[in-house]
N, C-alpha and C. Protein backbone atom coordinates (compact mmCIF):
# COMPACT_ATOMS: atom_id res chain seq x y z
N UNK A 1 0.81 -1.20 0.00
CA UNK A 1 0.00 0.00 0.00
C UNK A 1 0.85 1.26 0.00
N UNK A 2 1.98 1.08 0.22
CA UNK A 2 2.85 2.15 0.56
C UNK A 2 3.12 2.72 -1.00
N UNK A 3 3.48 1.66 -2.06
CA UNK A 3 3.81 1.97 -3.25
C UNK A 3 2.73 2.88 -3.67
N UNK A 4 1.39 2.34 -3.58
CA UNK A 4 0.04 3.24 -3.87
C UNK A 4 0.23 4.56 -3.39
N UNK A 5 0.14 4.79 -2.12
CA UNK A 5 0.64 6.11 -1.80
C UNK A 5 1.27 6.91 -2.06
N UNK A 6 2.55 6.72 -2.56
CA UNK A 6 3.51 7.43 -3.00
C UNK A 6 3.18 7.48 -4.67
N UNK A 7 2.71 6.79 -5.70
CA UNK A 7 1.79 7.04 -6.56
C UNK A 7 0.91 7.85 -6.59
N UNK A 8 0.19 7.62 -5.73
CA UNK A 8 -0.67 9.11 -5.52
C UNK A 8 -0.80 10.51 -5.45
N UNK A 9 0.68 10.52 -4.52
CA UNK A 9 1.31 11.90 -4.38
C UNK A 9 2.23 12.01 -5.77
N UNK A 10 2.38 11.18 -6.15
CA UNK A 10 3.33 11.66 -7.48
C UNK A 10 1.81 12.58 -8.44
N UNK A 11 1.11 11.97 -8.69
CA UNK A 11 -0.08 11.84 -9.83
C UNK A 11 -0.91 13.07 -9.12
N UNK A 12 -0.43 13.90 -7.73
CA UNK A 12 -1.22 15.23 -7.18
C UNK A 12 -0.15 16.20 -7.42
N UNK A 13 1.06 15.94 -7.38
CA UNK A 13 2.29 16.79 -7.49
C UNK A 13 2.14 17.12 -9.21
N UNK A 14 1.46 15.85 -9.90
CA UNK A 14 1.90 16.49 -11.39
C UNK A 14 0.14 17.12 -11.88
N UNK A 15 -0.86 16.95 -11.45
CA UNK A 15 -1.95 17.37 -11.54
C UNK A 15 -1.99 18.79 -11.54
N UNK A 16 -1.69 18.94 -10.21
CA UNK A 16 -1.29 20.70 -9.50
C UNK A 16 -0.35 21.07 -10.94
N UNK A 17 1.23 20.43 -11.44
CA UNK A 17 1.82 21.05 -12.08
C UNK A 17 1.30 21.40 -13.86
N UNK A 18 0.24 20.23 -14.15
CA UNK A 18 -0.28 20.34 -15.38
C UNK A 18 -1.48 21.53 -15.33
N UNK A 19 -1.87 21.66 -14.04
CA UNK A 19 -2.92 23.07 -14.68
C UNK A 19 -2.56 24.24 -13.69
N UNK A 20 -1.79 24.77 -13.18
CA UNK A 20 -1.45 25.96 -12.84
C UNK A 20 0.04 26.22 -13.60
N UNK A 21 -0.13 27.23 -14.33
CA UNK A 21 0.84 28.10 -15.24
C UNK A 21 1.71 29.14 -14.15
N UNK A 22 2.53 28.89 -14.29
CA UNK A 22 3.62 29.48 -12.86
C UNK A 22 3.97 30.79 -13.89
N UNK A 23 4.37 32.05 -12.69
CA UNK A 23 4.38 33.02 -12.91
C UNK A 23 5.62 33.19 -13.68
N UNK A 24 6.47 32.75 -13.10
CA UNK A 24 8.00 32.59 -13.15
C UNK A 24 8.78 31.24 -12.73
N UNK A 25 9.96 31.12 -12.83
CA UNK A 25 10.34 29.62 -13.18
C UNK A 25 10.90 29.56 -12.01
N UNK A 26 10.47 28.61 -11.64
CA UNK A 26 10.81 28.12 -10.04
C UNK A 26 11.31 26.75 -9.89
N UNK A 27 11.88 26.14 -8.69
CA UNK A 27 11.87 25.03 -8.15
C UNK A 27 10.97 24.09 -8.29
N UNK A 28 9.94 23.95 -9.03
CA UNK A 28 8.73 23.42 -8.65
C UNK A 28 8.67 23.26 -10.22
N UNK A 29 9.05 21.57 -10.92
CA UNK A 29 8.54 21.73 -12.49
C UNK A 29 9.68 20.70 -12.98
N UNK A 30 9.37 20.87 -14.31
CA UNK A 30 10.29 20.19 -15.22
C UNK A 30 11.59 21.07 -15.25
N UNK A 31 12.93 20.69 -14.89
CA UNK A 31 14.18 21.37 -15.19
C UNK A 31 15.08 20.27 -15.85
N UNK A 32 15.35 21.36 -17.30
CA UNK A 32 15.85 21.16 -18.19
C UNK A 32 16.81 22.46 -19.05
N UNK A 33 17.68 22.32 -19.22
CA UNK A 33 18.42 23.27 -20.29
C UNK A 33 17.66 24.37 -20.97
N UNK A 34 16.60 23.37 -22.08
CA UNK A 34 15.78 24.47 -22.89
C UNK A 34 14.31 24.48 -21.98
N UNK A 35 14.06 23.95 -21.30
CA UNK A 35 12.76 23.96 -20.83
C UNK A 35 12.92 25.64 -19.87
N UNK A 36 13.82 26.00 -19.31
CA UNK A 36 14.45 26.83 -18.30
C UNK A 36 14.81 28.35 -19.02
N UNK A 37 14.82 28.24 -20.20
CA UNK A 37 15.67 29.51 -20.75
C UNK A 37 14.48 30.87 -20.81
N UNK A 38 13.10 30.12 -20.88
CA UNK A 38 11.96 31.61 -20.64
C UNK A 38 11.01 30.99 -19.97
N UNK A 39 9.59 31.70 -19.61
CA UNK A 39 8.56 31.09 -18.92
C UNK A 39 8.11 30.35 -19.87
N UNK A 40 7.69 30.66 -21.33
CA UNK A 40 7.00 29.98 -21.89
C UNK A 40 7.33 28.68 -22.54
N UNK A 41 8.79 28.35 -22.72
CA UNK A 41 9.58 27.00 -22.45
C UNK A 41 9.24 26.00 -21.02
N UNK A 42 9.05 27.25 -19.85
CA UNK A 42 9.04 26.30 -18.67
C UNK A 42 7.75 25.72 -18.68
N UNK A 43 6.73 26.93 -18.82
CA UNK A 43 5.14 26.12 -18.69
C UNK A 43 4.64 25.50 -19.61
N UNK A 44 5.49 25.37 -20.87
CA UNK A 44 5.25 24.63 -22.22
C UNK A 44 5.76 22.57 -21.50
N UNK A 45 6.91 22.57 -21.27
CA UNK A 45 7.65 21.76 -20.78
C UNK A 45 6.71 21.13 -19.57
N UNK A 46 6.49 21.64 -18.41
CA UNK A 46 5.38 21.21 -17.73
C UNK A 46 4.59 20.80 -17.82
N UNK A 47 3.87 21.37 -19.07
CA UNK A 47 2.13 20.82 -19.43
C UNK A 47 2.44 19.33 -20.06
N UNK A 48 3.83 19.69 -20.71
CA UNK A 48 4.07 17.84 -21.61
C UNK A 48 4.54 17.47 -20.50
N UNK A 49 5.32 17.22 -19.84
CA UNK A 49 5.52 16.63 -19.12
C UNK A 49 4.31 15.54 -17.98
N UNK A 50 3.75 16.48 -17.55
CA UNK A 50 2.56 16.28 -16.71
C UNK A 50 2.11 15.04 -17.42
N UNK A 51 1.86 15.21 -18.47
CA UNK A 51 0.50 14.52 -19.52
C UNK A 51 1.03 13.33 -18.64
N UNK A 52 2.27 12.97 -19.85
CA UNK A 52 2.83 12.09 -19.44
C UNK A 52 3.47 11.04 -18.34
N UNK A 53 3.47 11.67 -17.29
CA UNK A 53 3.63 11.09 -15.41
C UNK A 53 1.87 11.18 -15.20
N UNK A 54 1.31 11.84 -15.58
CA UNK A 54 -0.47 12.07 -14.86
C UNK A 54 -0.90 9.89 -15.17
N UNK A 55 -0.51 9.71 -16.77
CA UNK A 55 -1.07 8.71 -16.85
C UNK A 55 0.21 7.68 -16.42
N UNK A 56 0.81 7.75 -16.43
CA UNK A 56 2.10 6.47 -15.56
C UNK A 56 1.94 6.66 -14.21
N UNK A 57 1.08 7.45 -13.96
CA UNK A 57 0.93 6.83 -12.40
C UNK A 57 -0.49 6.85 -11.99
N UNK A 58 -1.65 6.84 -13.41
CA UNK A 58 -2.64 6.04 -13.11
C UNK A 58 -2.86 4.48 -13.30
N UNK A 59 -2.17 4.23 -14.04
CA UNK A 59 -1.19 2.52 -14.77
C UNK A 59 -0.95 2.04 -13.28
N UNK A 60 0.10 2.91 -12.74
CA UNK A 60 0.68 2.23 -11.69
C UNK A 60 0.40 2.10 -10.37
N UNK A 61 -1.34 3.38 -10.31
CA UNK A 61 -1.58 2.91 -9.44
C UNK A 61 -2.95 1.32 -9.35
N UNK A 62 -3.14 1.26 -10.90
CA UNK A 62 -3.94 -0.02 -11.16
C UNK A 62 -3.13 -1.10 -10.93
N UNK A 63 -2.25 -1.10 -11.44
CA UNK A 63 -1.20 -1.83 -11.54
C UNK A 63 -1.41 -2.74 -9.86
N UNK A 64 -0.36 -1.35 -9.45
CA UNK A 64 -0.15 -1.78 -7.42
C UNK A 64 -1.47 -2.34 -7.12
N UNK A 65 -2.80 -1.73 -7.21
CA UNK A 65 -3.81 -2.23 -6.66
C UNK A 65 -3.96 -3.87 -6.77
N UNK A 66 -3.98 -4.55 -8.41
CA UNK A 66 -3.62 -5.52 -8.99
C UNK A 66 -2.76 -6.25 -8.36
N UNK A 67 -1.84 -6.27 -8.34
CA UNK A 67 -0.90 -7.27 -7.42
C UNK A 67 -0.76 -7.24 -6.29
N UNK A 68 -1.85 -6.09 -5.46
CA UNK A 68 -2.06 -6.14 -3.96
C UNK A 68 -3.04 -7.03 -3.54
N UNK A 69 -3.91 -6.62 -4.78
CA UNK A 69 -5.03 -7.60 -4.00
C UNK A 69 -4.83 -8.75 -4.65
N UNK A 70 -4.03 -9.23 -5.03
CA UNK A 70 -3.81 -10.75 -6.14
C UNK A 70 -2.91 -11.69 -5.10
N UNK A 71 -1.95 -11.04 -4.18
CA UNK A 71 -1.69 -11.09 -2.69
C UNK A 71 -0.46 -11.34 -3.78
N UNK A 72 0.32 -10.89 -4.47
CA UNK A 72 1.71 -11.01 -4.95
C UNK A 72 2.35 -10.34 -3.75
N UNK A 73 3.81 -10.71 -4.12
CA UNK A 73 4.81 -10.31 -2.57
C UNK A 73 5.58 -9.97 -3.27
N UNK A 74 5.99 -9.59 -4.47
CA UNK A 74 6.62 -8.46 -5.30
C UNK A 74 5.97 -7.14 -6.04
N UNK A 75 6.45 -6.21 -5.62
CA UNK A 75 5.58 -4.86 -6.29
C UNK A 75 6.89 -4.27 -7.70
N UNK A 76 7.66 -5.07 -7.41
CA UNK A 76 8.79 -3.94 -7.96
C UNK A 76 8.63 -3.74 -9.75
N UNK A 77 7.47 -4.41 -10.45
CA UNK A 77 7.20 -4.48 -11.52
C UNK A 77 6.79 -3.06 -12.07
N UNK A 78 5.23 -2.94 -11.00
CA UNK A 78 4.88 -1.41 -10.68
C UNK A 78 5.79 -0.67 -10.79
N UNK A 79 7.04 -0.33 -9.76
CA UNK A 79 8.21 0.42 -9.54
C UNK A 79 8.42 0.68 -10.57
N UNK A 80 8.98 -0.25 -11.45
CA UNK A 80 9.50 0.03 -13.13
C UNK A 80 8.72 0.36 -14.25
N UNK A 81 7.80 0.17 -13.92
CA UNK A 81 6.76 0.94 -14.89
C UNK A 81 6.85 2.20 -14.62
N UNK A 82 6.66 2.73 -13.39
CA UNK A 82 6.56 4.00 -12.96
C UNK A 82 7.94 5.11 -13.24
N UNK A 83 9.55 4.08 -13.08
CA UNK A 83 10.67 4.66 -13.26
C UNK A 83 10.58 4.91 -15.11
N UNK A 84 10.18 4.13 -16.16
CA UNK A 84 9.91 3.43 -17.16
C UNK A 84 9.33 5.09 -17.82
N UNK A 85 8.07 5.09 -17.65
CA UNK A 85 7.35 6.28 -17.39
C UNK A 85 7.64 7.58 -17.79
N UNK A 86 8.91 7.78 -15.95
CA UNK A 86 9.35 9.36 -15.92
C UNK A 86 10.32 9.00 -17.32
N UNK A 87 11.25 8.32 -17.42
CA UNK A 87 12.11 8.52 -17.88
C UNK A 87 11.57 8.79 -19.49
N UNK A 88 10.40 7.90 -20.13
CA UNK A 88 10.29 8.17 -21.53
C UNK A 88 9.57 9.49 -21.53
N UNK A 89 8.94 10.45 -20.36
CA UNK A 89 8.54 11.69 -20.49
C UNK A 89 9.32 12.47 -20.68
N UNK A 90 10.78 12.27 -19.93
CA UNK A 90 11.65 13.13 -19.98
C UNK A 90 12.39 13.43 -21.71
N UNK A 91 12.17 11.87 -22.02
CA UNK A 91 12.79 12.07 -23.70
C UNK A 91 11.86 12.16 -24.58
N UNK A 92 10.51 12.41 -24.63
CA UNK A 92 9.45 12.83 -25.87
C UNK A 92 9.46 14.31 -25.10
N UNK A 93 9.45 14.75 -23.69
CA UNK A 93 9.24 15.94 -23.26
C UNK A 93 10.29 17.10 -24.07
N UNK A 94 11.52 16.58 -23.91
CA UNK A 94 13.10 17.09 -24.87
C UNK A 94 12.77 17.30 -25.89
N UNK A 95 11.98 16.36 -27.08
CA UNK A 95 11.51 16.06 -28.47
C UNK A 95 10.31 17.21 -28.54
N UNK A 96 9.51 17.43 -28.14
CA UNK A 96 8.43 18.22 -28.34
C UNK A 96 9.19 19.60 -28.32
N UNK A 97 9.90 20.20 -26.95
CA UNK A 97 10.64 21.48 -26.99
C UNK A 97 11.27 21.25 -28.29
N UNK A 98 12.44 20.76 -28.52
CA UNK A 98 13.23 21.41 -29.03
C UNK A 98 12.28 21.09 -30.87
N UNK A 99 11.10 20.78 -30.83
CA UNK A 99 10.05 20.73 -32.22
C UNK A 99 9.84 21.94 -31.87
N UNK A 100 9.12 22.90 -31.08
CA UNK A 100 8.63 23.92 -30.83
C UNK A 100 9.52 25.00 -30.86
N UNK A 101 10.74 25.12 -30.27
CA UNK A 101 11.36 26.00 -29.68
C UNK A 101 12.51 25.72 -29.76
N UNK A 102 13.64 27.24 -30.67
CA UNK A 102 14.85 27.23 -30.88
C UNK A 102 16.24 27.05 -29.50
N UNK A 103 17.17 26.75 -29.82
CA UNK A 103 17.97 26.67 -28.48
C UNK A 103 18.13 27.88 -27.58
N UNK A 104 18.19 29.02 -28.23
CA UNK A 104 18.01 30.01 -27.03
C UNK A 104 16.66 30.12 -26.61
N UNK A 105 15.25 29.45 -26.87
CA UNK A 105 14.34 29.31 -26.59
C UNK A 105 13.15 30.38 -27.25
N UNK A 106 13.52 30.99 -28.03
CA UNK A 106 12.27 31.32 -28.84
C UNK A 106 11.56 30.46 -29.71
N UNK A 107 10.78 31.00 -30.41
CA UNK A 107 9.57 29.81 -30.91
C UNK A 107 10.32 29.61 -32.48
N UNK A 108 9.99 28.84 -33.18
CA UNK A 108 10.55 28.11 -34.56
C UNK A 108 9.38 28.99 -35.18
């Protein structure tokens, strides 16, 4: 249940980050090279991002539920789906910026 939990809070941390548009670029978000260089890179970067963790950790929290109540005594499948996840957001998230937006970060 613990895995669930911490799923949860991942999938409220990126909820909050997919629909509030931050004023200015903060601690709080996707940090990246080009995602970082203006606001509209950062809250562009965020919104893809989000998409992408919002649904890898609704997967994972079916997932966990699934092999909780199936009484499995390994979760770590979940785990890797979820690591699985961030990581391919992080590389279509890269792919979409730098489609959109030049390296000093203006628009194409």
């Amino acid at each position: 249940m613990n895995y669930i939990l911490m799923c949860g809070i991942i999938l409220i941390f990126f909820l909050v980050l997919r629909f509030v548009k931050q004023k200015h670029i903060t601690g709080f978000g996707y940090k990246s090279k080009l995602s970082m260089q203006n606001l509209t890179t950062w809250n562009e970067g965020n919104r893809y991002v989000s998409n992408f963790i919002i649904v890898g950790s609704l997967i994972s929290i079916l997932l966990g539920l699934i092999l909780n109540y199936s009484n499995a005594s390994n979760l770590s499948i979940a785990v890797y789906i979820n690591i699985a996840f961030m990581l391919i957001a992080s590389l279509f998230t890269e792919l979409h910026l730098r489609k959109l937006f030049n390296k000093d970060g203006s628009a194409k």
